[in-house]
Protein backbone atom coordinates (compact mmCIF):
# COMPACT_ATOMS: atom_id res chain seq x y z
CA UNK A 1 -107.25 -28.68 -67.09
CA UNK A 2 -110.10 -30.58 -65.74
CA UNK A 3 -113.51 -29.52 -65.84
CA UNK A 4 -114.79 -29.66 -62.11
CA UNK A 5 -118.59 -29.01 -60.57
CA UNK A 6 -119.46 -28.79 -57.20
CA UNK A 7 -122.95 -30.52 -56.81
CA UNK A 8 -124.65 -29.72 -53.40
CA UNK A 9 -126.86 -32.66 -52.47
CA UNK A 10 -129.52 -31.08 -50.63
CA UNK A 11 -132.92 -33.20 -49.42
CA UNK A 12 -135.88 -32.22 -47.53
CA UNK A 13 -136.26 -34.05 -44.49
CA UNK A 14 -133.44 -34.00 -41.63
CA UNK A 15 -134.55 -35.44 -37.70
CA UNK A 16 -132.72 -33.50 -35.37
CA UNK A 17 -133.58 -30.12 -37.39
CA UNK A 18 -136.29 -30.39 -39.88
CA UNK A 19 -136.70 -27.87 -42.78
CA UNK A 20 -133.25 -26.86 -42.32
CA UNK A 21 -132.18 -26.08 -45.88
CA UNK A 22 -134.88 -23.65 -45.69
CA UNK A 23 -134.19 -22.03 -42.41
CA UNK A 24 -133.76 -18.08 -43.52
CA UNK A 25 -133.49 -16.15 -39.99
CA UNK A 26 -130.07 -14.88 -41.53
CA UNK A 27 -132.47 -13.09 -44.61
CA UNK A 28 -131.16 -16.03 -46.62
CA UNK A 29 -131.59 -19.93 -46.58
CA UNK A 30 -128.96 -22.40 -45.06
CA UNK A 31 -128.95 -23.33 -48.63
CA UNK A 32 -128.63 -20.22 -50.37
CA UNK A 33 -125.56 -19.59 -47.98
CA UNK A 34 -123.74 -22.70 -48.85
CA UNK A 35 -124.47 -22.22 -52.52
CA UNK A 36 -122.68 -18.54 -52.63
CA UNK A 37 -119.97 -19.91 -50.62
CA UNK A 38 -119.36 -22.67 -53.19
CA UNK A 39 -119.93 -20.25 -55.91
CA UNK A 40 -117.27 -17.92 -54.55
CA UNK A 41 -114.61 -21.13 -55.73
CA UNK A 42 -112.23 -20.27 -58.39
CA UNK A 43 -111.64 -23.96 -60.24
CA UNK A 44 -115.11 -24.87 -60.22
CA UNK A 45 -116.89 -24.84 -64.13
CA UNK A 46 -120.29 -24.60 -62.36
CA UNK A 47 -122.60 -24.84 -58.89
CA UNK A 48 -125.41 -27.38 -59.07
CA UNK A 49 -127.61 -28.29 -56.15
CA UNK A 50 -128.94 -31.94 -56.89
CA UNK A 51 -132.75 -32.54 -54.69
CA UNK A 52 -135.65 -35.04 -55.23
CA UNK A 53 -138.43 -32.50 -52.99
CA UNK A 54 -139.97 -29.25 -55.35
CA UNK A 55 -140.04 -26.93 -51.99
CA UNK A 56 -136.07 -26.98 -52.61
CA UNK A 57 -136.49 -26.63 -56.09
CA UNK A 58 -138.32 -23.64 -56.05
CA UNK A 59 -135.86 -21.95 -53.51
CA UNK A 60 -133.20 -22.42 -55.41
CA UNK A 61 -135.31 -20.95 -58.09
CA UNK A 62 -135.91 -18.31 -56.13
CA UNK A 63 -132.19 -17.22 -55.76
CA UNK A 64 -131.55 -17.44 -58.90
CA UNK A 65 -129.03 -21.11 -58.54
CA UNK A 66 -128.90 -24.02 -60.68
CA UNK A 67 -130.73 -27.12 -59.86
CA UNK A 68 -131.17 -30.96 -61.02
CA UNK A 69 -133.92 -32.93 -59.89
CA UNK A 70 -132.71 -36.24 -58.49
CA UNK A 71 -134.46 -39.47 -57.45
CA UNK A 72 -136.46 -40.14 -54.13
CA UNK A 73 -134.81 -43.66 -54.12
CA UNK A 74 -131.14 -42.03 -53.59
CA UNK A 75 -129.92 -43.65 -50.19
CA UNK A 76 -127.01 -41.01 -49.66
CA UNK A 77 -126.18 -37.58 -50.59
CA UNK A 78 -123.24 -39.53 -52.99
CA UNK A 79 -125.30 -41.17 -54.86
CA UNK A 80 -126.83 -38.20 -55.15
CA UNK A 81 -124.41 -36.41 -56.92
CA UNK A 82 -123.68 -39.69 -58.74
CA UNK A 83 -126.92 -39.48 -60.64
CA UNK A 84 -126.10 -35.83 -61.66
CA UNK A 85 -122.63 -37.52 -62.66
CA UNK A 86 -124.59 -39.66 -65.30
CA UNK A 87 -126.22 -36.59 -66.88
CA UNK A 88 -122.81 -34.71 -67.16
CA UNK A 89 -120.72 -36.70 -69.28
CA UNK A 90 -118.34 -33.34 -69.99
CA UNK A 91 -117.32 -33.21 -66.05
CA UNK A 92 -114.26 -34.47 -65.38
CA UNK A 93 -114.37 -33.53 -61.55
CA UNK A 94 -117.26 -33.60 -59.37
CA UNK A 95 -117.21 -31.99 -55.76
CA UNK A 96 -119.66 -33.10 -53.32
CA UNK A 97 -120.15 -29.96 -50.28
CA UNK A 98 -122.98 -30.61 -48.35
CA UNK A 99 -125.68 -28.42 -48.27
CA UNK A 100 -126.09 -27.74 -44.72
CA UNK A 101 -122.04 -26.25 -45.09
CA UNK A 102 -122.99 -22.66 -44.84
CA UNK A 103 -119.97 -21.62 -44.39
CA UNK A 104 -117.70 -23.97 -46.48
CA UNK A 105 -114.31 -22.03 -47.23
CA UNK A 106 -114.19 -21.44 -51.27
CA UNK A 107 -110.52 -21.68 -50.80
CA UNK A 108 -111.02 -25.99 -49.41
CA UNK A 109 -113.35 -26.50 -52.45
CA UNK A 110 -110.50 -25.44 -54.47
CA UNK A 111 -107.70 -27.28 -52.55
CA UNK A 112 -109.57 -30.70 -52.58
CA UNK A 113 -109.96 -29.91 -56.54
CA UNK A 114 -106.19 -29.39 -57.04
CA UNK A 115 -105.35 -32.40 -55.12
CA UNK A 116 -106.87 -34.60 -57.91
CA UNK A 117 -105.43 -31.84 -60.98
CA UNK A 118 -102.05 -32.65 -59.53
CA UNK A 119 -102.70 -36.19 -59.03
CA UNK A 120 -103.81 -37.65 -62.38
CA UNK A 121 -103.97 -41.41 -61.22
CA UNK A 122 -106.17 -40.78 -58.11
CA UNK A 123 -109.68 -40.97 -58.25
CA UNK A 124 -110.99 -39.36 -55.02
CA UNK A 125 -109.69 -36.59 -52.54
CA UNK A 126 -110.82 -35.20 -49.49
CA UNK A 127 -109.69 -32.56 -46.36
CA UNK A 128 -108.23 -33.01 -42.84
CA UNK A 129 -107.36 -30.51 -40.05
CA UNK A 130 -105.99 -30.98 -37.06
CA UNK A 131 -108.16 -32.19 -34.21
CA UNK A 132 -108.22 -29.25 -31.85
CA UNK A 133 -109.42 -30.85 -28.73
CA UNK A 134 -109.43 -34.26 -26.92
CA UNK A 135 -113.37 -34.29 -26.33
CA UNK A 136 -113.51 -34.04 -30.22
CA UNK A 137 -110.89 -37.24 -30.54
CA UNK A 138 -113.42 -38.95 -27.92
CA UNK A 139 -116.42 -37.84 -29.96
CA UNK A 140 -118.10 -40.04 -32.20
CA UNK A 141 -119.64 -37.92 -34.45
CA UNK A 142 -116.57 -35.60 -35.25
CA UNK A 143 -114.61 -38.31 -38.21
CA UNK A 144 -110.94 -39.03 -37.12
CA UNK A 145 -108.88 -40.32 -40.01
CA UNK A 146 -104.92 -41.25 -40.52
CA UNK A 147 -102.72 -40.94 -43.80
CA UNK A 148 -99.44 -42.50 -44.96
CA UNK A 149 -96.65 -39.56 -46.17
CA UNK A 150 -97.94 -39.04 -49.57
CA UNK A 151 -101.31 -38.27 -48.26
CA UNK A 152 -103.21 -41.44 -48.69
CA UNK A 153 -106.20 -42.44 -46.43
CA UNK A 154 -105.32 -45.61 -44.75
CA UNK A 155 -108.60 -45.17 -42.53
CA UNK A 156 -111.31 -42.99 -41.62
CA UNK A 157 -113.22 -43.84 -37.72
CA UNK A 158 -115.46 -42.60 -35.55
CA UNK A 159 -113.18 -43.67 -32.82
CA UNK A 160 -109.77 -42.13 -31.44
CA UNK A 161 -107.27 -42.88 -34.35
CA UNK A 162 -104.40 -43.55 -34.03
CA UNK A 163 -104.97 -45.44 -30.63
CA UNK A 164 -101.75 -44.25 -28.17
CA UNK A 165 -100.33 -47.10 -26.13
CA UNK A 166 -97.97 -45.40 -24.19
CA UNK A 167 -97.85 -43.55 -21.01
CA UNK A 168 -97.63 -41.28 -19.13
CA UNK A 169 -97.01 -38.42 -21.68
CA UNK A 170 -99.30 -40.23 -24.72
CA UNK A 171 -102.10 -41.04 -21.99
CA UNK A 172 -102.35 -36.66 -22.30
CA UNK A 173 -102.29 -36.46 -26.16
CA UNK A 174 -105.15 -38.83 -26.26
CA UNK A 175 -107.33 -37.07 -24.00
CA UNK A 176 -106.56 -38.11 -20.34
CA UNK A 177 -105.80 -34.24 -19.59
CA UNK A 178 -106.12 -30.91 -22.14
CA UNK A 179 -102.55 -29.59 -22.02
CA UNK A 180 -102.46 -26.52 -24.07
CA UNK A 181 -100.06 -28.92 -26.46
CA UNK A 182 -102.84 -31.33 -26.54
CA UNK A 183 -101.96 -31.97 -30.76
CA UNK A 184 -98.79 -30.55 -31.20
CA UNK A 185 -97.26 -31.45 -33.54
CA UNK A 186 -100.66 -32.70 -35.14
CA UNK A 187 -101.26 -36.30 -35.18
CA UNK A 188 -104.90 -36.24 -34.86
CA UNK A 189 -107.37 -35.13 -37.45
CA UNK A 190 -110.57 -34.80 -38.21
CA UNK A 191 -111.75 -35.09 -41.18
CA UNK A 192 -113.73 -32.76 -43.57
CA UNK A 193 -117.00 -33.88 -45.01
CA UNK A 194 -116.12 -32.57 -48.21
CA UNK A 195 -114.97 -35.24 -51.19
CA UNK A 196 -113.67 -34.57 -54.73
CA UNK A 197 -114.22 -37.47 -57.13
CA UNK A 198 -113.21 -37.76 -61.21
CA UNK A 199 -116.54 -38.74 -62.41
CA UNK A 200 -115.56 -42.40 -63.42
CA UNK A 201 -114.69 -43.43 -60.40
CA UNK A 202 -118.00 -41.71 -58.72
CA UNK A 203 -119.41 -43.52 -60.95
CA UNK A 204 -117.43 -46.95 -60.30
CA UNK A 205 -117.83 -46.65 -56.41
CA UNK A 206 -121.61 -45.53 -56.43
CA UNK A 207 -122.63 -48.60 -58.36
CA UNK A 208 -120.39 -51.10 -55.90
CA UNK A 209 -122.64 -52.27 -52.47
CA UNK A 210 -121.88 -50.89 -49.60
CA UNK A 211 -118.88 -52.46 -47.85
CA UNK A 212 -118.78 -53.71 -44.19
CA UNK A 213 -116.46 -51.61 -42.89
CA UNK A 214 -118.93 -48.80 -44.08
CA UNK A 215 -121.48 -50.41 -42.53
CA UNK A 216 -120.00 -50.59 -39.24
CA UNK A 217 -119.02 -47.46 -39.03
CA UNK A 218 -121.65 -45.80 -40.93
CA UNK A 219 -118.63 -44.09 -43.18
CA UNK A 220 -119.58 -44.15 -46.95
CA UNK A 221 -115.51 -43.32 -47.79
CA UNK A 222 -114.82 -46.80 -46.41
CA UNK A 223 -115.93 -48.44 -49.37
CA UNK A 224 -113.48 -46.71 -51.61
CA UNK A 225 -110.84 -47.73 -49.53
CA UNK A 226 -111.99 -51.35 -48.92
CA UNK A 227 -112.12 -51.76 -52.85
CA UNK A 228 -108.87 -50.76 -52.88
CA UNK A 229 -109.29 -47.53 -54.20
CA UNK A 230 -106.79 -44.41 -53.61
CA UNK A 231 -108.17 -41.33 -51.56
CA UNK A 232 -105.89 -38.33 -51.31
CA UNK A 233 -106.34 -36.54 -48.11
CA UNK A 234 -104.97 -32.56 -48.10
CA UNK A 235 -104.70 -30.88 -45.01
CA UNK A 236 -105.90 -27.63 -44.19
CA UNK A 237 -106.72 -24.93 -41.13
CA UNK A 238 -109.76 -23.64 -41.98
CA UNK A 239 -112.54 -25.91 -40.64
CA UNK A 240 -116.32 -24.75 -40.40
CA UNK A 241 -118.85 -27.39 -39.09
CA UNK A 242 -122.13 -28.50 -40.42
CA UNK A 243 -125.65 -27.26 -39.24
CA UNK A 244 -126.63 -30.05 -37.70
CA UNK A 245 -129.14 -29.19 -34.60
CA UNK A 246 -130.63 -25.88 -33.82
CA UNK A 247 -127.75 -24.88 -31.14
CA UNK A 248 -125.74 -24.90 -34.11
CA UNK A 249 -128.14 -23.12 -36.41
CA UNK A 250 -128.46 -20.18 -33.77
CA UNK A 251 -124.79 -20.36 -33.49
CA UNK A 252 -124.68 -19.71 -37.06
CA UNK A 253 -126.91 -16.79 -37.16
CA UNK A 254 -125.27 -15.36 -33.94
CA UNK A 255 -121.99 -15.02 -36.13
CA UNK A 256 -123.73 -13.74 -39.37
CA UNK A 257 -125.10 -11.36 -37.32
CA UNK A 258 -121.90 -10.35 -35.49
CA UNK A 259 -120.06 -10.51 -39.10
CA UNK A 260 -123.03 -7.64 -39.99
């Protein structure tokens, strides 16, 4: 089988919550978390966390993880894990989980590895789940994307996709109203910010300049896909959210603490 690693890019600085891979009001960093949930995975070889700043090197240190020290230049957490890609010429499969994914289900690291086992011509894989709202189809920041029947990205947007013309029983599903059957069956998803690459093609796509599609939407997938490139897209209904702001950190700790 393939050998697969996830790599957790994790940097310093973030605006709308600074520090926050070092936040520990649970008794553990936000990064620590997302590390043991990654290391919980059953396909994955190995855990690395990939940072350019020695305050997260020494955490990671600290809890015992594995660590690569990265570049200051890297523009995206991708190309982060691409430059770990070029000092691991035994990985077959690299998994990119970002670090502020605390609680990342082991069981999606391992789906979005399978997808590529079981695929051997595709290059790149990522997660969907069905959208479980209309504000989130309306919401910019939550990732909408649509797939053909063999599970092939056509396109990921920041805006409602697909767009429903008709009326008056579409005008609900897209969000005019918030029947209780607002997605049923799904049509809508959101995607997972969670990718699975084989290491050539990380490698391929990292070195390629940024497409404009990507650039309008501010979506680093979209260059694979304007390239031409294949990504395999695997649904499933398990979907935790990032760590973002600090009314989702205290969300966060609310439910560790409720958890016990």
């Amino acid at each position: 089988m393939p050998r697969s690693y996830v790599v957790i890019p994790a940097r310093y600085g973030s605006t709308r919550l600074p520090r926050k891979m070092l936040l520990r009001e649970t008794g553990k960093t936000l990064l620590q978390h997302t590390y043991e949930a990654a290391c919980a995975a059953r396909h994955p070889a190995g855990v690395l966390i990939a940072t350019d700043h020695a305050e997260i090197a020494a955490e990671v240190e600290r809890f015992r993880g594995e660590f690569v020290m990265t570049s200051a230049d890297c523009a995206s957490g991708t190309d982060r894990v691409a430059e770990v890609a070029c000092k691991m010429p035994r990985a077959d499969i690299l998994v990119n989980v970002q670090g502020d994914e605390p609680e990342m289900s082991p069981d999606n690291i391992d789906r979005v590895i399978e997808l590529l086992e079981q695929n051997p011509i595709a290059g790149m894989a990522t997660l969907a789940t069905p959208l479980p709202s209309p504000e989130q189809l309306h919401n910019p920041a939550c990732v909408k994307v649509v797939f053909d029947n063999h599970g092939r990205a056509l396109y990921f947007s920041r805006s409602p996709i697909p767009f429903v013309r008709d009326t008056p029983a579409s005008s609900e599903r897209a969000g005019a109203s918030s029947p209780p059957d607002f997605n049923a069956p799904p049509l809508f998803y959101q995607h997972l910010g969670i990718y699975a690459y084989r290491r050539e093609t990380l490698l391929k796509v990292s070195a390629l300049p940024p497409s404009s599609l990507e650039q309008a939407e501010k979506l680093e997938q979209l260059r694979m896909l304007q390239h031409g490139g294949t990504i395999l897209v695997g649904v499933v209904h398990h979907a935790a959210s990032g760590i973002d702001t600090p009314a989702d950190y205290a969300a966060f700790v609310a439910r560790r603490r409720a958890a016990g």
